[in-house]
N, C-alpha and C. Protein backbone atom coordinates (compact mmCIF):
# COMPACT_ATOMS: atom_id res chain seq x y z
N UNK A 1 204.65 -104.99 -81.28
CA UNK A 1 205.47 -103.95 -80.68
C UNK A 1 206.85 -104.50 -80.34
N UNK A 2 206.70 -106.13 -80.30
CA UNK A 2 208.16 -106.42 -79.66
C UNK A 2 209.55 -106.57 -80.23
N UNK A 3 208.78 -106.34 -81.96
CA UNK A 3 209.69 -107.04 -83.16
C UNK A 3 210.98 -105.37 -83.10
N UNK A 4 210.21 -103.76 -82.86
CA UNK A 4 211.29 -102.86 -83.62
C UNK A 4 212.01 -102.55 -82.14
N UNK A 5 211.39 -103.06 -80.65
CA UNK A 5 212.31 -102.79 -79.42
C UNK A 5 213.21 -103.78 -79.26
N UNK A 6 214.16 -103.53 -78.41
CA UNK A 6 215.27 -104.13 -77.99
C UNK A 6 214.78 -104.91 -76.49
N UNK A 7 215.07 -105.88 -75.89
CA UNK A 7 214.80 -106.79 -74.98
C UNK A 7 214.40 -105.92 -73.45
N UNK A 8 215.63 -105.41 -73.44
CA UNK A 8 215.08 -104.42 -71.99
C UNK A 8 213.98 -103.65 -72.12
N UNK A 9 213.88 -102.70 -73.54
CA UNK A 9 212.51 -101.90 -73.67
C UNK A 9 211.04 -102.63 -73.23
N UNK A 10 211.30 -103.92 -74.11
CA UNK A 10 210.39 -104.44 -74.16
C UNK A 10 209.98 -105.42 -72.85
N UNK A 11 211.10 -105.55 -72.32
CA UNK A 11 211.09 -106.16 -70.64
C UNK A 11 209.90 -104.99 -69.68
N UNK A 12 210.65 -103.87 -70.30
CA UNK A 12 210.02 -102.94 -69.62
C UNK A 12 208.35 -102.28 -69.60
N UNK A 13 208.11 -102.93 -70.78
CA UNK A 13 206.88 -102.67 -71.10
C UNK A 13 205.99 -103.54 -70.82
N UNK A 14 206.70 -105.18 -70.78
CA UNK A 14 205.57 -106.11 -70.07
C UNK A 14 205.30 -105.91 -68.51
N UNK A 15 206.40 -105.47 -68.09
CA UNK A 15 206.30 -105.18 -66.34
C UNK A 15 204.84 -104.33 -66.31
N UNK A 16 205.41 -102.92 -66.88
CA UNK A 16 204.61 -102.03 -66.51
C UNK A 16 202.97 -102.07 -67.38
N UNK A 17 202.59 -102.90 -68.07
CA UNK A 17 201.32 -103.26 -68.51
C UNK A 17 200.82 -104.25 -67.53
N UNK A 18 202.01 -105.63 -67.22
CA UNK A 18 200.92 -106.44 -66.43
C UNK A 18 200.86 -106.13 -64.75
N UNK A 19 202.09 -105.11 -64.28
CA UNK A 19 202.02 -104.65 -63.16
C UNK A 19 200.90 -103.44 -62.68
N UNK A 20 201.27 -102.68 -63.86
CA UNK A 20 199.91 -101.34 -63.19
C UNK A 20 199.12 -101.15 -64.24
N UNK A 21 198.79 -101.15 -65.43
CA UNK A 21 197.52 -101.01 -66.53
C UNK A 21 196.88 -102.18 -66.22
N UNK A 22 197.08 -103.23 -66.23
CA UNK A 22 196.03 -104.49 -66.26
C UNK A 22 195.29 -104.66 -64.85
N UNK A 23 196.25 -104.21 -63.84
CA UNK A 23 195.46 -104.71 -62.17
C UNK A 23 194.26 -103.67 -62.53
N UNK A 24 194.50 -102.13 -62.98
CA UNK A 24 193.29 -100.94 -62.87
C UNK A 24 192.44 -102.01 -63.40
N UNK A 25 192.31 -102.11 -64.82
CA UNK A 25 191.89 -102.33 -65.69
C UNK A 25 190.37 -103.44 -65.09
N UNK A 26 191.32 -104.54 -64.71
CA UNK A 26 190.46 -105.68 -64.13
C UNK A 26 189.67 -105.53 -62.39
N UNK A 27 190.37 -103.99 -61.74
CA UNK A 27 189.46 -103.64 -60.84
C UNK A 27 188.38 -102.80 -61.09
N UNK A 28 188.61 -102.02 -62.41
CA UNK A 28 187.61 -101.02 -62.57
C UNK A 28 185.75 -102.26 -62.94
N UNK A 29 186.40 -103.65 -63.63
CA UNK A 29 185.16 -104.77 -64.10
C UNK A 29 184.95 -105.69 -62.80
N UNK A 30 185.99 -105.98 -62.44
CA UNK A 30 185.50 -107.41 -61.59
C UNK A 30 185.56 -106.61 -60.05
N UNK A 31 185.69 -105.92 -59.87
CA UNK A 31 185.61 -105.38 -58.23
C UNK A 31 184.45 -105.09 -57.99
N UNK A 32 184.09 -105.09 -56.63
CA UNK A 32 182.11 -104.46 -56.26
C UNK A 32 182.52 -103.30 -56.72
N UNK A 33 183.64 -102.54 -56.31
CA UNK A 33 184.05 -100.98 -56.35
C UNK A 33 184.12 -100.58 -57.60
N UNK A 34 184.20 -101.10 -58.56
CA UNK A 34 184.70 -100.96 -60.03
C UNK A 34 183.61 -99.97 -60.73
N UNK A 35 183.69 -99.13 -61.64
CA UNK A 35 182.92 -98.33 -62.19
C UNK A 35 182.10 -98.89 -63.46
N UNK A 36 182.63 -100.42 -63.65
CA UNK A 36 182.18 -100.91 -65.14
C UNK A 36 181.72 -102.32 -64.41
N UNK A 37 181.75 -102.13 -62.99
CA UNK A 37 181.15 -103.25 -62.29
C UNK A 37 179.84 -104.08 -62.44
N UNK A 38 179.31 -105.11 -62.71
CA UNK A 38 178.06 -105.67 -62.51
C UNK A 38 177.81 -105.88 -61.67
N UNK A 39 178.82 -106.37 -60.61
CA UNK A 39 178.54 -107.20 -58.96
C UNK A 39 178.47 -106.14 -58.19
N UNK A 40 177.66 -104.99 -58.41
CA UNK A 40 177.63 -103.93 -57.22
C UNK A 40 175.73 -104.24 -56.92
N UNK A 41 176.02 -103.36 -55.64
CA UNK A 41 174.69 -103.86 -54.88
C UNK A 41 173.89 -102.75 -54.65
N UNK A 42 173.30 -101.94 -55.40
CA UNK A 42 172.29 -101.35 -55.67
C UNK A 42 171.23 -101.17 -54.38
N UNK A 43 170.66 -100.34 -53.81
CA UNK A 43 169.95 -99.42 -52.89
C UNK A 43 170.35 -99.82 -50.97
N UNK A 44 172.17 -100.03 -51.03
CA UNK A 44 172.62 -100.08 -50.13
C UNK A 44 173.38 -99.05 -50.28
N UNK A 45 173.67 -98.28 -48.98
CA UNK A 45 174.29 -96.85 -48.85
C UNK A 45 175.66 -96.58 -49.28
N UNK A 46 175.54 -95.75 -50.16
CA UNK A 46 177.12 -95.53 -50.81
C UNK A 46 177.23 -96.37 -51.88
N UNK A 47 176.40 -97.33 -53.01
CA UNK A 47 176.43 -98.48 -53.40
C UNK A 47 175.40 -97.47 -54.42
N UNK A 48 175.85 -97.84 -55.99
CA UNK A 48 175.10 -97.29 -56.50
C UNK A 48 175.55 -97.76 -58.23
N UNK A 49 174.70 -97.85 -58.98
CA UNK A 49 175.22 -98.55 -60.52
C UNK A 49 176.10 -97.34 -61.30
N UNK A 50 177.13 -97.73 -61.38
CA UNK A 50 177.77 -96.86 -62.19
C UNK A 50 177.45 -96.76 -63.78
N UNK A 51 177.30 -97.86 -64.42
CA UNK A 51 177.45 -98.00 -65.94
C UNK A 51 175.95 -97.90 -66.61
N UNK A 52 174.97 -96.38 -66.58
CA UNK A 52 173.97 -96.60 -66.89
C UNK A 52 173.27 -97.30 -66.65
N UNK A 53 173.58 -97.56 -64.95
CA UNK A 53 172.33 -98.36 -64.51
C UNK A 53 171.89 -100.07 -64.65
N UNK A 54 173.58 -100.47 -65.35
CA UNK A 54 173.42 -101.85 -65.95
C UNK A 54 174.64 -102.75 -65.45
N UNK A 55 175.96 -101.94 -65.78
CA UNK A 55 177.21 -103.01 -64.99
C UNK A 55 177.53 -103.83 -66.59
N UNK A 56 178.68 -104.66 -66.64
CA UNK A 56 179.69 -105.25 -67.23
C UNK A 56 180.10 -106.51 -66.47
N UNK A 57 178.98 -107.43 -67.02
CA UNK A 57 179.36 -109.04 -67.58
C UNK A 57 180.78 -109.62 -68.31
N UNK A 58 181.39 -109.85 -67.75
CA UNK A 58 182.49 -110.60 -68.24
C UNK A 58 182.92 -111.80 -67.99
N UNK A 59 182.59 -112.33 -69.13
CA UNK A 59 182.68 -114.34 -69.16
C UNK A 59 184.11 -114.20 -69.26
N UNK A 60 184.64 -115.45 -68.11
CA UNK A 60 186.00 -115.88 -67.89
C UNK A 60 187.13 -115.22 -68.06
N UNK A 61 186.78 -113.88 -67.96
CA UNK A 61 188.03 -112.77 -68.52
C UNK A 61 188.32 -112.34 -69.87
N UNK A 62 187.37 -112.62 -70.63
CA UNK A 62 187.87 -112.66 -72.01
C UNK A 62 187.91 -110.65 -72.30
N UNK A 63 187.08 -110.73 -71.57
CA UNK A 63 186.36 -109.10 -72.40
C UNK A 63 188.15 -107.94 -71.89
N UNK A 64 188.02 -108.51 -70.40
CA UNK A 64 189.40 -107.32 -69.97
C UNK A 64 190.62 -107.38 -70.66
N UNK A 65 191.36 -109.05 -70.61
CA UNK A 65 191.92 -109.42 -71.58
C UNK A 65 192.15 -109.27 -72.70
N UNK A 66 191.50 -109.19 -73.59
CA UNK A 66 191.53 -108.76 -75.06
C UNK A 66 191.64 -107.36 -74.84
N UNK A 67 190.69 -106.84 -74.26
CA UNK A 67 190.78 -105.03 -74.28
C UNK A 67 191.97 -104.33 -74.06
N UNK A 68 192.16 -104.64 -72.54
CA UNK A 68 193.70 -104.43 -72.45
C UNK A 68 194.88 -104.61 -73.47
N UNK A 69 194.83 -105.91 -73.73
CA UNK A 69 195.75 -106.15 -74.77
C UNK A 69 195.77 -105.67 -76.43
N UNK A 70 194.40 -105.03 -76.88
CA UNK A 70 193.91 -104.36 -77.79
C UNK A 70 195.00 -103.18 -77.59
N UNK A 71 194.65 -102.53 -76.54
CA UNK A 71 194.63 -100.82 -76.23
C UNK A 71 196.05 -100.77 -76.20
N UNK A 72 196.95 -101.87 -75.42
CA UNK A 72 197.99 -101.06 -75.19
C UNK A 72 198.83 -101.89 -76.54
N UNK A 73 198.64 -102.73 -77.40
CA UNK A 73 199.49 -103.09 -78.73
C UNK A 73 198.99 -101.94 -79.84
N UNK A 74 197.63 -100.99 -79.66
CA UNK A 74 197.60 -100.16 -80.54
C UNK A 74 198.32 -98.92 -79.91
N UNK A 75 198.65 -98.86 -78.62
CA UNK A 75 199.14 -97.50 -78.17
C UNK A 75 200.51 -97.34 -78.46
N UNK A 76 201.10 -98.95 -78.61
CA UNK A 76 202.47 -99.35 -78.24
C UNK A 76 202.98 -98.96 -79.91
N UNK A 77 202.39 -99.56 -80.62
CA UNK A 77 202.27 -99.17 -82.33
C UNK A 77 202.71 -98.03 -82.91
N UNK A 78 201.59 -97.33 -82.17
CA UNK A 78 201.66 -95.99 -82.41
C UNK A 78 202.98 -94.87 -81.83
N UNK A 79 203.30 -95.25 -80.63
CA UNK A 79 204.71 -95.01 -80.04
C UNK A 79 205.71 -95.03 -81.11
N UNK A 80 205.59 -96.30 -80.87
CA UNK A 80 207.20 -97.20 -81.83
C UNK A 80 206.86 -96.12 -83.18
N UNK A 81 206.39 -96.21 -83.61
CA UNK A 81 205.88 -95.80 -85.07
C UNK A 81 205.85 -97.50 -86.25
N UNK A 82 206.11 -96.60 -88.16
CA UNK A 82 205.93 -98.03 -88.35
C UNK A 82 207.54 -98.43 -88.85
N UNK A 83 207.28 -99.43 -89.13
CA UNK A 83 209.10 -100.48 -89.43
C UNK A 83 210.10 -99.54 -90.01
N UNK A 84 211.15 -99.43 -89.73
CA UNK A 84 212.43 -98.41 -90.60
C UNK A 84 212.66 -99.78 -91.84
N UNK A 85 212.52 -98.87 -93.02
CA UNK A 85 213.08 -99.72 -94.29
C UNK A 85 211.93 -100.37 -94.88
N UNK A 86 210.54 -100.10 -94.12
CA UNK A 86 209.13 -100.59 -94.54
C UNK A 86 208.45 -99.51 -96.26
N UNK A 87 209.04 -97.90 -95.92
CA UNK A 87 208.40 -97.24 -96.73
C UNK A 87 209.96 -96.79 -97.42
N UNK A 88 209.66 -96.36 -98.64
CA UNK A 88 211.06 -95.63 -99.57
C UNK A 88 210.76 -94.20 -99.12
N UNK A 89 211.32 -93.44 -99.86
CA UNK A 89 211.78 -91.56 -99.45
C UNK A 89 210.19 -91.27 -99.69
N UNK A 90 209.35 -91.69 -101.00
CA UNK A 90 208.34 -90.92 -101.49
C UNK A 90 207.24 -91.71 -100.68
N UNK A 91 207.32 -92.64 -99.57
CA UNK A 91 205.89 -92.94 -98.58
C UNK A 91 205.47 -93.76 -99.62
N UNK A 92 206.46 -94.75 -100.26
CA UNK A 92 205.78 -95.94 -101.57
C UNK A 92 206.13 -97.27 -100.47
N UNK A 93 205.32 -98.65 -99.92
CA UNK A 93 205.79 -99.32 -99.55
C UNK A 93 206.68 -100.13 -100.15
N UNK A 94 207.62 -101.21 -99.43
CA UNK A 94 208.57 -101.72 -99.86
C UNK A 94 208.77 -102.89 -100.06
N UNK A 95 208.73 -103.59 -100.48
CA UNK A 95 208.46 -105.22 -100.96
C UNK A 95 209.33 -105.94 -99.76
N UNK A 96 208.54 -107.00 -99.18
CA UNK A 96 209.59 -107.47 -97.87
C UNK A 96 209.79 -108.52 -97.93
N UNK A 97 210.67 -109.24 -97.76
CA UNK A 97 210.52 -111.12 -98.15
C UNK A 97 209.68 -111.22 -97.24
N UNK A 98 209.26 -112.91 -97.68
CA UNK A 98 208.20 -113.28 -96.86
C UNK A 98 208.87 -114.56 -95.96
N UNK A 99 207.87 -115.02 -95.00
CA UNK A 99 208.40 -115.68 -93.90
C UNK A 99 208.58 -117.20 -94.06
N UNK A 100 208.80 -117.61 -93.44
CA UNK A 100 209.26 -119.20 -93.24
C UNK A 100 207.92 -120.25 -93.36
N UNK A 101 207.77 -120.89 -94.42
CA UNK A 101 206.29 -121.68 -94.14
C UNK A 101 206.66 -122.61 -93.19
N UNK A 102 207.63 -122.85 -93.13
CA UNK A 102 207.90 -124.54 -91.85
C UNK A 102 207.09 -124.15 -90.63
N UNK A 103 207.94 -122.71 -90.17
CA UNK A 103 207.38 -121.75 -88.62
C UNK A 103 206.42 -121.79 -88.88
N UNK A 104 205.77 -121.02 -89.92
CA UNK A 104 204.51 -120.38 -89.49
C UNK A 104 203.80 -121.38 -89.61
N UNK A 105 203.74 -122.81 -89.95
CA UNK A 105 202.86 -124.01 -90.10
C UNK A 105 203.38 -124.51 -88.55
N UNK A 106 204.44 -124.42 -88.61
CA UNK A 106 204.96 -124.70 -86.45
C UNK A 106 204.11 -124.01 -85.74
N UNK A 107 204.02 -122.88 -85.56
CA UNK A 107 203.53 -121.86 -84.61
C UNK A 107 202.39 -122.01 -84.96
N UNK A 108 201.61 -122.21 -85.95
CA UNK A 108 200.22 -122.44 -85.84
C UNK A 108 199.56 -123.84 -85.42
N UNK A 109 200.71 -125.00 -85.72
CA UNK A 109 199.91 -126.38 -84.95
C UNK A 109 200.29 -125.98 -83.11
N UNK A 110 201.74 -124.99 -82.79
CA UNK A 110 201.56 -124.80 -81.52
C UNK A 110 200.25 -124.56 -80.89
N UNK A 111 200.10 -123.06 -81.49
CA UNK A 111 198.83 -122.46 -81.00
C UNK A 111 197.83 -123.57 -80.49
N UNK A 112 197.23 -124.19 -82.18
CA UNK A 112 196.08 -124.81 -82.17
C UNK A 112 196.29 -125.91 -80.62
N UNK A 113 197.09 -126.77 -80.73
CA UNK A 113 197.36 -127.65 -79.71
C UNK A 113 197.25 -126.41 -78.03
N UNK A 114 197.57 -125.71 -77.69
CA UNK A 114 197.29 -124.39 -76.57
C UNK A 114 196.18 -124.67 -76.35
N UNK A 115 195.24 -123.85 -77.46
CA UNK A 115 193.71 -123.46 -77.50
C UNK A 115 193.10 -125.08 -77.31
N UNK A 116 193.60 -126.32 -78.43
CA UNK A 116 192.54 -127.43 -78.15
C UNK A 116 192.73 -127.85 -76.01
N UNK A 117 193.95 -127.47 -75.68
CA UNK A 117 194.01 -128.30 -74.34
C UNK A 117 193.31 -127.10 -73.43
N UNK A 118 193.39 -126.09 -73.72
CA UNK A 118 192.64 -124.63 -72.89
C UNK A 118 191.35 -124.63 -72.70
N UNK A 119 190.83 -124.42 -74.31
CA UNK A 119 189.46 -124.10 -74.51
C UNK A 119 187.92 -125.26 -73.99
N UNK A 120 188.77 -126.74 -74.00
CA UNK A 120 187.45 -127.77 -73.90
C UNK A 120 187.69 -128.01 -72.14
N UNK A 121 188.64 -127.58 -71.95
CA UNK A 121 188.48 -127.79 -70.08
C UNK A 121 188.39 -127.03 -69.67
């Protein structure tokens, strides 16, 4: 979504995803109060299983995380629409150069080096 907005748009869109969509998001799972809650406490008053009786397990955040970030890069997509200069007049796509192997071999030993120091601690 960040490639067809301009800096402020897109300023504006990380605010308002990690300020008010993501807090709901991660109170509706990890709160007792939450409706997709697991940690609720069952045959205490006012306390009752929301999710068919079962609740929502979520290892280390992965599940809200991804979801969130799923929902609002397909919502954001769909907004923007797709690339200007991607399709010709008759909806035929358009041949696009392709990218930099140096980067994209950069940005992928970045990553990997992220994930190896993240994932084993």
């Amino acid at each position: 979504v960040k490639e067809p907005l301009n800096f402020n748009a897109y300023l504006a869109y990380t605010i308002f995803v990690s300020g008010w969509i993501y807090p709901i998001v991660v109170h509706w799972v990890w709160s007792v109060n939450g409706w997709l809650s697991y940690f609720q406490y069952p045959g205490l008053p006012g306390k009752d299983w929301h999710l068919f009786g079962s609740g929502m397990i979520d290892y280390a955040g992965s599940a809200v995380i991804h979801m969130t970030g799923g929902f609002t890069g397909m919502m954001g997509a769909w907004l923007v629409g797709p690339r200007l200069g991607r399709f010709d007049s008759m909806g035929n796509p358009v041949d696009m150069p392709g990218h930099s192997v140096v980067l994209t071999v950069l940005g992928t030993m970045l990553l990997w080096f992220g994930w190896y120091g993240f994932n084993p601690g």
